[in-house]
C-alpha atoms as a PDB file:
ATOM      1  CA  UNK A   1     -13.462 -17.199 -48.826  1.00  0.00           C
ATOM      2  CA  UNK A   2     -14.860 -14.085 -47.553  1.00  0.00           C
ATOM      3  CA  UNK A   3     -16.344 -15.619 -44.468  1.00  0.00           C
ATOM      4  CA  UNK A   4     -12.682 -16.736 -43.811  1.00  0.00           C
ATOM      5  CA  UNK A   5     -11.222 -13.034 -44.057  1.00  0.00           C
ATOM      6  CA  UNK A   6     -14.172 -11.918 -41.617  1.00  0.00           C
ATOM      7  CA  UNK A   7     -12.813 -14.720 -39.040  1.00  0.00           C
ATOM      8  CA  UNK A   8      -9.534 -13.765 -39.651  1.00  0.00           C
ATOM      9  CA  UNK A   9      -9.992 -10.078 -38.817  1.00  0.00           C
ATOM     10  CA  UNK A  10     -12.030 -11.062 -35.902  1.00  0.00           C
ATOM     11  CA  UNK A  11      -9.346 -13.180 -34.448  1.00  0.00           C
ATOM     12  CA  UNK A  12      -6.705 -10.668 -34.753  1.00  0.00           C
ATOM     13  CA  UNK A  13      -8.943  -8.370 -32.377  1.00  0.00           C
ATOM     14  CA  UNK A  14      -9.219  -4.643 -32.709  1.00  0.00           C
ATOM     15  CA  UNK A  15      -6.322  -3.606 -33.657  1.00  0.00           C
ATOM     16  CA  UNK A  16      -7.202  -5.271 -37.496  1.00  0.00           C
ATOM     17  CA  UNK A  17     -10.042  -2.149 -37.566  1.00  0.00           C
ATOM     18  CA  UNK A  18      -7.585   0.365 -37.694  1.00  0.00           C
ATOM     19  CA  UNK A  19      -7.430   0.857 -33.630  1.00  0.00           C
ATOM     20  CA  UNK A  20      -3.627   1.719 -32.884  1.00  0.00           C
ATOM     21  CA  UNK A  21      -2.030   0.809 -29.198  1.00  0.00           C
ATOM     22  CA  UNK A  22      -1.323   4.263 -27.438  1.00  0.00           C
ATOM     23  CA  UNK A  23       2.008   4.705 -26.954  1.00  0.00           C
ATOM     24  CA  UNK A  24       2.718   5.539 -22.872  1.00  0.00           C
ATOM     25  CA  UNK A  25       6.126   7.007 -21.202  1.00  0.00           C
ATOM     26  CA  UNK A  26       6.963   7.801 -18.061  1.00  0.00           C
ATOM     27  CA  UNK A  27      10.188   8.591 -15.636  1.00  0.00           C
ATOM     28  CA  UNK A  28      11.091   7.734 -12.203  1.00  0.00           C
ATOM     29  CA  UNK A  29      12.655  10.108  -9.964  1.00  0.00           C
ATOM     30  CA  UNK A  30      13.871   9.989  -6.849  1.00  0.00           C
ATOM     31  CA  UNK A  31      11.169  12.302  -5.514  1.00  0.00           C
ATOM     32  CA  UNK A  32       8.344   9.501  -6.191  1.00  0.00           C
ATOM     33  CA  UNK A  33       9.584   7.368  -3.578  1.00  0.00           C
ATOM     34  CA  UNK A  34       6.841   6.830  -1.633  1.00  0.00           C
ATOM     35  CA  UNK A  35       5.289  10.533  -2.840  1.00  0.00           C
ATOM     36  CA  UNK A  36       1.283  10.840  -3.712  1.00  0.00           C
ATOM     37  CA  UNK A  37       2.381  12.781  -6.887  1.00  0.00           C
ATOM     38  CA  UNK A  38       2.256  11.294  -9.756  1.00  0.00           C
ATOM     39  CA  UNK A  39       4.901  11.150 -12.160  1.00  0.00           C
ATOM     40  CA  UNK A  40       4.693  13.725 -16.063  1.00  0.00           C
ATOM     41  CA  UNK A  41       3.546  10.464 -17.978  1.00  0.00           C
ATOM     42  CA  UNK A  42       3.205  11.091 -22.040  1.00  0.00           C
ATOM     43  CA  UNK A  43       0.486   9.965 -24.288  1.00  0.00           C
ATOM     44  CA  UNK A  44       1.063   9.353 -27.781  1.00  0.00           C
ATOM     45  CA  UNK A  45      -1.212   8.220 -30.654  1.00  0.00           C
ATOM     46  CA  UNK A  46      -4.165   9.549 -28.903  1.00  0.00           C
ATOM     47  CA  UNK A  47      -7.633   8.559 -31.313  1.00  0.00           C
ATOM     48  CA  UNK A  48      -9.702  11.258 -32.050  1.00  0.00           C
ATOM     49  CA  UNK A  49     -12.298  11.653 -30.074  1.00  0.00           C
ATOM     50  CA  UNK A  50     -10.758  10.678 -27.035  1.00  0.00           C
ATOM     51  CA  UNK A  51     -12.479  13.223 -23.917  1.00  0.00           C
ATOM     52  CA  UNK A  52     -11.029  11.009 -21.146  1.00  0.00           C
ATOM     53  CA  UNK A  53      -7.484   9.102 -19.846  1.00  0.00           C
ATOM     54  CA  UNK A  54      -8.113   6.377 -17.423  1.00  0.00           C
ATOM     55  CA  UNK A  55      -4.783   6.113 -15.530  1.00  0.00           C
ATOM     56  CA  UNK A  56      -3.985   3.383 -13.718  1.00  0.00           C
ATOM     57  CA  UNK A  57      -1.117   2.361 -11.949  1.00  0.00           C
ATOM     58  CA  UNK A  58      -0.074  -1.311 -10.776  1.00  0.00           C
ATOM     59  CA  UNK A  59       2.665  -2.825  -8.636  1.00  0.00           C
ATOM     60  CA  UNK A  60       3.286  -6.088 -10.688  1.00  0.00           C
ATOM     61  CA  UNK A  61       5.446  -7.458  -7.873  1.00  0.00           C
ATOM     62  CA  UNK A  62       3.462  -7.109  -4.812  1.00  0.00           C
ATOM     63  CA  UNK A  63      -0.910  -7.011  -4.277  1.00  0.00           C
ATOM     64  CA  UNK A  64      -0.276  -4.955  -1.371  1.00  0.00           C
ATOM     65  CA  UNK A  65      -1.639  -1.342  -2.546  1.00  0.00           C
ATOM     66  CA  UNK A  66       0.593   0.754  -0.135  1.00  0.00           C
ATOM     67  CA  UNK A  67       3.654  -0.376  -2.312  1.00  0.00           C
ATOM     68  CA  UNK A  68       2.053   1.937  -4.987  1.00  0.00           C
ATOM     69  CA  UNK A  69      -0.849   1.771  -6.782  1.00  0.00           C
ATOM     70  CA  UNK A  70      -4.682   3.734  -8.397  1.00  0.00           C
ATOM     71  CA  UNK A  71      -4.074   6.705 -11.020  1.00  0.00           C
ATOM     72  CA  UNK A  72      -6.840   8.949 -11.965  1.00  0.00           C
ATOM     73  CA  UNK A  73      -8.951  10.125 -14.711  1.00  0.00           C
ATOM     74  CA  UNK A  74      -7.447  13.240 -16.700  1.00  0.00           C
ATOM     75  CA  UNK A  75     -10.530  14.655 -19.043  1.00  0.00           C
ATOM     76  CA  UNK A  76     -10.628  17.679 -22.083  1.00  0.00           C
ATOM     77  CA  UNK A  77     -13.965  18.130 -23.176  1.00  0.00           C
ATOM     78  CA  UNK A  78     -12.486  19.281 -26.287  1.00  0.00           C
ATOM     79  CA  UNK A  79     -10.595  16.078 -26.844  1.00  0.00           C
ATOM     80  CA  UNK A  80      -7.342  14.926 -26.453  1.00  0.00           C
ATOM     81  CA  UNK A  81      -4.790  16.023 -28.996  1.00  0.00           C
ATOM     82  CA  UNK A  82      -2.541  12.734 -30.637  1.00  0.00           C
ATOM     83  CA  UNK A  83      -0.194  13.566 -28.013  1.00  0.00           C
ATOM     84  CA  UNK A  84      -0.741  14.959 -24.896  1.00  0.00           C
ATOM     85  CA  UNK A  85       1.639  14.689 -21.291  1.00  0.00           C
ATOM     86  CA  UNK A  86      -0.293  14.172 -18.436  1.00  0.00           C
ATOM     87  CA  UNK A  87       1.505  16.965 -16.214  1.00  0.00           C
ATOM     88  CA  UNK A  88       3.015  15.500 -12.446  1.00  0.00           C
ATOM     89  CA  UNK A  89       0.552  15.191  -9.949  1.00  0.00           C
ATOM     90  CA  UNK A  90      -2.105  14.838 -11.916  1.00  0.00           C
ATOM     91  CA  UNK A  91      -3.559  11.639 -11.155  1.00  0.00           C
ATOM     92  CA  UNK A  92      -6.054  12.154  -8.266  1.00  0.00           C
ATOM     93  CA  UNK A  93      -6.630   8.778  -6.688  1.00  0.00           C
ATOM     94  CA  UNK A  94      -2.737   7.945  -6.881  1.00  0.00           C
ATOM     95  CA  UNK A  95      -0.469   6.085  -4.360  1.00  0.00           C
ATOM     96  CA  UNK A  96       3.739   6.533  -5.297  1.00  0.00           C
ATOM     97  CA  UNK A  97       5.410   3.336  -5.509  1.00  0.00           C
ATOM     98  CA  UNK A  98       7.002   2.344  -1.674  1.00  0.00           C
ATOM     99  CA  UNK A  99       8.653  -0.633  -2.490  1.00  0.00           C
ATOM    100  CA  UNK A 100       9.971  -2.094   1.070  1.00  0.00           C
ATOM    101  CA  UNK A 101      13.374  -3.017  -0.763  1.00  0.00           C
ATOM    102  CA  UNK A 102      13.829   0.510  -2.361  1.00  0.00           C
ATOM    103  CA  UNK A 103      17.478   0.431  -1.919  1.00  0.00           C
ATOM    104  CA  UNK A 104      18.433  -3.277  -3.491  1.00  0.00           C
ATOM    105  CA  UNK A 105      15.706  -4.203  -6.617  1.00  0.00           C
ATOM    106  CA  UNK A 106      12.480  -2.426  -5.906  1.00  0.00           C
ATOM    107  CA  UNK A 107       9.499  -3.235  -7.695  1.00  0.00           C
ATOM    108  CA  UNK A 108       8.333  -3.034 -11.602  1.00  0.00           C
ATOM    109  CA  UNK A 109       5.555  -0.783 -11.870  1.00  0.00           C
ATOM    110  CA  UNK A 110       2.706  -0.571 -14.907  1.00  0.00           C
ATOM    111  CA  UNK A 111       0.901   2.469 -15.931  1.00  0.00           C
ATOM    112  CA  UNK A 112      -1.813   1.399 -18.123  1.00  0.00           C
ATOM    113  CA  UNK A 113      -3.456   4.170 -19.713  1.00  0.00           C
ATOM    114  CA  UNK A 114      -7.347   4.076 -21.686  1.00  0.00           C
ATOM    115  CA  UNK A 115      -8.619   6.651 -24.084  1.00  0.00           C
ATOM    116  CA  UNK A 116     -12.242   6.819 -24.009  1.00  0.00           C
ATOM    117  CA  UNK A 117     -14.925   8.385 -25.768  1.00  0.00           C
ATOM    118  CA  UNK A 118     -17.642  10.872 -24.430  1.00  0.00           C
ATOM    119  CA  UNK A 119     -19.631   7.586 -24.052  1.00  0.00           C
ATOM    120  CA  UNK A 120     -17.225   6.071 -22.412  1.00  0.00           C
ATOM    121  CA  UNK A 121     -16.422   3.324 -24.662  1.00  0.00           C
ATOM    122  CA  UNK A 122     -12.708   2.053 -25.418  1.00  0.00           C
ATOM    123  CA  UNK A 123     -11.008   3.826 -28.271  1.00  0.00           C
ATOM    124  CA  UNK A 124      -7.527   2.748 -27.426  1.00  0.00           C
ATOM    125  CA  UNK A 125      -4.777   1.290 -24.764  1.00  0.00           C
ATOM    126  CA  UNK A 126      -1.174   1.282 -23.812  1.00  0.00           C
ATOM    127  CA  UNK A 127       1.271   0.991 -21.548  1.00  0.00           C
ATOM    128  CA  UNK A 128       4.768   1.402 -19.759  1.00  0.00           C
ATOM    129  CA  UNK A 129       6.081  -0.318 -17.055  1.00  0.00           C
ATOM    130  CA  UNK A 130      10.079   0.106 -15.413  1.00  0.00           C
ATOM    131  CA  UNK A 131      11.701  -1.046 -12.202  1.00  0.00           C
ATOM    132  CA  UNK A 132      11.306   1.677  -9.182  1.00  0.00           C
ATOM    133  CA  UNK A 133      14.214   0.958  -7.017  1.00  0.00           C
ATOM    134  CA  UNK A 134      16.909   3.983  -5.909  1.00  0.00           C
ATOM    135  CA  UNK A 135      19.542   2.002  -8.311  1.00  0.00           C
ATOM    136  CA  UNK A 136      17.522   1.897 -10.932  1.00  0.00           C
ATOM    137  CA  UNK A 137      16.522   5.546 -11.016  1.00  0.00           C
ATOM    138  CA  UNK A 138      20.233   7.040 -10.283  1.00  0.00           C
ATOM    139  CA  UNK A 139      20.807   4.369 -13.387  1.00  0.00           C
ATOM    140  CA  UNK A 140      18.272   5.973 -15.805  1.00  0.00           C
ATOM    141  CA  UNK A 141      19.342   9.639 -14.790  1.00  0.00           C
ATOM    142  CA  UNK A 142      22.829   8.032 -15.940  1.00  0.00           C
ATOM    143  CA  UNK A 143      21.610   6.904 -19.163  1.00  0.00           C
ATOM    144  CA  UNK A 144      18.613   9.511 -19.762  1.00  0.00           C
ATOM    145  CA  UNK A 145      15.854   6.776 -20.171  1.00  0.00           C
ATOM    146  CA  UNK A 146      12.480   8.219 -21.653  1.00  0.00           C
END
């Protein structure tokens, strides 16, 4: 029986050792449209012992990297508090999103965001994706999306 509780917890990956997803936000704004700053993106449930955020972002509707794409690493020697906002314009190796059909549906967009360790080993990952199109973002300024 215990071998079967072993296989269990090793099937239900990671997150069964007490490793929580982090919890990612961001905001489009007009502004980003086509912009090399990045966009304030908040990190919550941050391990302890995180010293570095791999940002990345990813254009899930299009593999050309103009369109938007990269991110950055943000580091605090310190480490990371459980929540921490990654301030605009942060990301160093950052494309904005330039969706050819801005003005009808745009693109959806993915930040996916790492913690690491001073070793650089996983402790955690999350993510956020939206839509980037100029409806969509006079739409969530409507509605006051994250």
């Amino acid at each position: 029986m215990k071998w079967f509780a072993t296989l269990a917890l090793c099937l239900l990956g990671t997150s069964a050792w007490g490793q929580s997803s982090l919890k990612v936000e961001f905001r489009w704004l007009i502004a980003h449209h086509c912009s090399s700053a990045s966009p304030l993106i908040k990190v919550k449930n941050i391990p302890a012992g995180t010293t570095a955020l791999d940002v990345v972002m990813v254009d899930l509707d299009s593999k050309n990297p103009a369109h938007g794409s990269g991110g950055g690493v943000v580091t605090e020697e310190a480490g990371f508090p459980a929540d921490f906002v990654i301030p605009a314009g942060a990301l160093s190796k950052y494309t904005g999103p330039c969706p050819d059909n801005f003005t009808t549906l745009g693109h959806e967009y993915e930040f996916r965001v790492t913690a690491l360790n001073a070793d650089k080993q996983v402790l955690s990952k999350g993510t956020y994706k939206a839509p980037f199109s100029g409806k969509f973002v006079i739409l969530q300024g409507v509605i006051g999306s994250p």
